[in-house]
Protein backbone atom coordinates (compact mmCIF):
# COMPACT_ATOMS: atom_id res chain seq x y z
CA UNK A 1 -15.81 3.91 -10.97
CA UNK A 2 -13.41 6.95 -9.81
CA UNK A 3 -14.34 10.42 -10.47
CA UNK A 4 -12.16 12.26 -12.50
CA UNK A 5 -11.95 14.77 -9.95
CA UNK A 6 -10.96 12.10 -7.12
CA UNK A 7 -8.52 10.62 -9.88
CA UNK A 8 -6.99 14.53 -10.46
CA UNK A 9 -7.02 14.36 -6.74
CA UNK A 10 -5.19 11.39 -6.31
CA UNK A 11 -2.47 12.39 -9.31
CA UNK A 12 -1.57 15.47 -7.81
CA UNK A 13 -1.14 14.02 -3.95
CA UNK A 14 1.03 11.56 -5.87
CA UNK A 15 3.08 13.95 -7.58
CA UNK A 16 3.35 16.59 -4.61
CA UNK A 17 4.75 13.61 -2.09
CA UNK A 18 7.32 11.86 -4.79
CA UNK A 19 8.16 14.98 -6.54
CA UNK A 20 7.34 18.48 -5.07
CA UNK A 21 8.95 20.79 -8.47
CA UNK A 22 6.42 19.16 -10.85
CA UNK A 23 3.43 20.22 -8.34
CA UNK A 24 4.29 23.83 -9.91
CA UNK A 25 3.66 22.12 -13.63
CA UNK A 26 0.62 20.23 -12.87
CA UNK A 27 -1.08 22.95 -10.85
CA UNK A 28 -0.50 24.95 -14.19
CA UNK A 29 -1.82 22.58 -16.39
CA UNK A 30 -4.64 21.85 -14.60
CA UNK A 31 -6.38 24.37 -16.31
CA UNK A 32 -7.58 22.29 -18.93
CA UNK A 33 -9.46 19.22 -17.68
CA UNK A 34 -9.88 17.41 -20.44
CA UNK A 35 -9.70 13.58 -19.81
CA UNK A 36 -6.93 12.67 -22.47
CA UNK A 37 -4.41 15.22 -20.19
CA UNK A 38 -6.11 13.29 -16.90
CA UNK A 39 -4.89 9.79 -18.25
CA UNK A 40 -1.33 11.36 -19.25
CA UNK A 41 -0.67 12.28 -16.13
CA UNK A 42 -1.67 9.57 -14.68
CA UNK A 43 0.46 7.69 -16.45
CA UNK A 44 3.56 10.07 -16.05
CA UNK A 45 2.83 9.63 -11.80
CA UNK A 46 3.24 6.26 -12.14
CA UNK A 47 7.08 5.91 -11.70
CA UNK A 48 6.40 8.83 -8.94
CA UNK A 49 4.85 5.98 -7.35
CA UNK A 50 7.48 3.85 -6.75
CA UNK A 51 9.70 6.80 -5.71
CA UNK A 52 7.52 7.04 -2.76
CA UNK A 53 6.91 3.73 -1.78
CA UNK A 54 11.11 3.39 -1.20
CA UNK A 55 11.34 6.78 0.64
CA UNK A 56 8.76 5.39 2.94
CA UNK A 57 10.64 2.44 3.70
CA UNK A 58 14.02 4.20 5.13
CA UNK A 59 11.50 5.81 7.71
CA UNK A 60 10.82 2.17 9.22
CA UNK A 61 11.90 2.06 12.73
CA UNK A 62 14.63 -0.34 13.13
CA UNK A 63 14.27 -4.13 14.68
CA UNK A 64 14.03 -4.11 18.19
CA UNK A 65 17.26 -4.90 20.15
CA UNK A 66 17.72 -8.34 21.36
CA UNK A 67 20.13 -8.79 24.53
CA UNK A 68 21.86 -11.95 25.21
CA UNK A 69 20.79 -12.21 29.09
CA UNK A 70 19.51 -10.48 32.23
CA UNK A 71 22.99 -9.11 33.59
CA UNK A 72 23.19 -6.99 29.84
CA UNK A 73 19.58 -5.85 30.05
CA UNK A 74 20.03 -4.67 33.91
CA UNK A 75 22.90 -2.49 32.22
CA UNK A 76 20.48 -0.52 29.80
CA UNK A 77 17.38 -0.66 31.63
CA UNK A 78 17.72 -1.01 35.59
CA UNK A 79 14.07 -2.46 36.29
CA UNK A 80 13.76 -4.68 32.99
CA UNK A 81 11.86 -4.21 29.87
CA UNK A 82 7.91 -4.69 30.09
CA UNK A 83 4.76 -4.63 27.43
CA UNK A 84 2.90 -1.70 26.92
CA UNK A 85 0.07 -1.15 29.58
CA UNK A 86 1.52 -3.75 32.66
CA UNK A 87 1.19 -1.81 36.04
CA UNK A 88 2.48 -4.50 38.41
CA UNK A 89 5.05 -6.94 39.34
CA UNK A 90 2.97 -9.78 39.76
CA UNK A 91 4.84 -12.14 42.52
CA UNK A 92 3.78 -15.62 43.66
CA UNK A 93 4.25 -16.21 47.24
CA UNK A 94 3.15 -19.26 49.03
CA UNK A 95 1.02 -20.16 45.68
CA UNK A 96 -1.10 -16.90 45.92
CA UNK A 97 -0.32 -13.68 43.74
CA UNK A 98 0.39 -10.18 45.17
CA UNK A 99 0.88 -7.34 42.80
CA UNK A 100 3.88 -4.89 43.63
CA UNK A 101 5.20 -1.98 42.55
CA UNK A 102 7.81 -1.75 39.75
CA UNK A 103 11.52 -0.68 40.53
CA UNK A 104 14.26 0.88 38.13
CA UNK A 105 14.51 2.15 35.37
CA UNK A 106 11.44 0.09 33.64
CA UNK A 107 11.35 0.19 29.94
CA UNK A 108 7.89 -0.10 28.54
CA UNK A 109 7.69 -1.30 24.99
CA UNK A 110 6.10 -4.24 23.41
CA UNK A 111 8.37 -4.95 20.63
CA UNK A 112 11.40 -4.52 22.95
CA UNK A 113 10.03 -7.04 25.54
CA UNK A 114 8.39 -9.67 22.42
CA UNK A 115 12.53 -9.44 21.31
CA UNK A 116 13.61 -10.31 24.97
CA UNK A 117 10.90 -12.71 26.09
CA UNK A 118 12.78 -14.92 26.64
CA UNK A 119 14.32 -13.32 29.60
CA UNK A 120 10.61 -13.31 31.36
CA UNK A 121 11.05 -16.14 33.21
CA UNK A 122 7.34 -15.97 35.28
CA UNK A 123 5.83 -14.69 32.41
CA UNK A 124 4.12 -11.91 33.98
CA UNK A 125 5.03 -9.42 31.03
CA UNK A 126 7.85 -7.78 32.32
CA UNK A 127 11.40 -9.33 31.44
CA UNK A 128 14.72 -9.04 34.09
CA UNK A 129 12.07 -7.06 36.72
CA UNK A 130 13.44 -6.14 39.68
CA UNK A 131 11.93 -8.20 42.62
């Protein structure tokens, strides 16, 4: 079971996010801590509630862009896009694997490159890479 403190807590963190002029009011009232004016303002918080939960959702970031090939990623980002955390070019030569350095402009961001994987054609985590 909740305290009725954490619950008064909770209520007024509610009501200062969703609606910061009625903080003013239920500082003021929370002089008297009686639990019938507890439940009434919990109740009154509840369409604050919702009020936050749709402010939060215009501060999504946006889908990550998807190009339609190598020649229109090359325009944006020189050296390709590549995951979060890859160091290397991995190249296969002769059937063994050397690690070189990256070149261009390399964007690094996993949501970018999982939207553009398709364009990874050695799989090595870094899509349209400059050789």
């Amino acid at each position: 079971m909740i305290s009725p403190r954490l619950a008064l807590a909770a209520t007024f963190l509610t009501v200062a996010i969703a609606v910061p002029s009625v903080v003013v009011a239920a500082e003021a009232s929370s002089a008297s801590t009686s639990s019938a004016s507890t439940s009434a303002r919990t109740a009154s918080t509840s369409t604050s509630t919702t009020a936050v939960h749709t402010t939060s959702s215009r501060l999504a970031k946006p889908a990550a862009k998807e190009y339609k090939n190598c020649t229109a990623i090359k325009k944006v980002y020189s050296g390709g896009i590549a995951k979060k955390g890859v160091k290397y070019n991995v190249v296969k030569v002769n059937g063994k694997k050397t690690n070189k350095a990256l070149k261009g402009k390399v964007k690094f961001d996993t949501a970018l490159y999982n939207a553009n994987k398709k364009s990874d054609a050695d799989k090595d985590g870094i899509a349209c890479e400059k050789s």
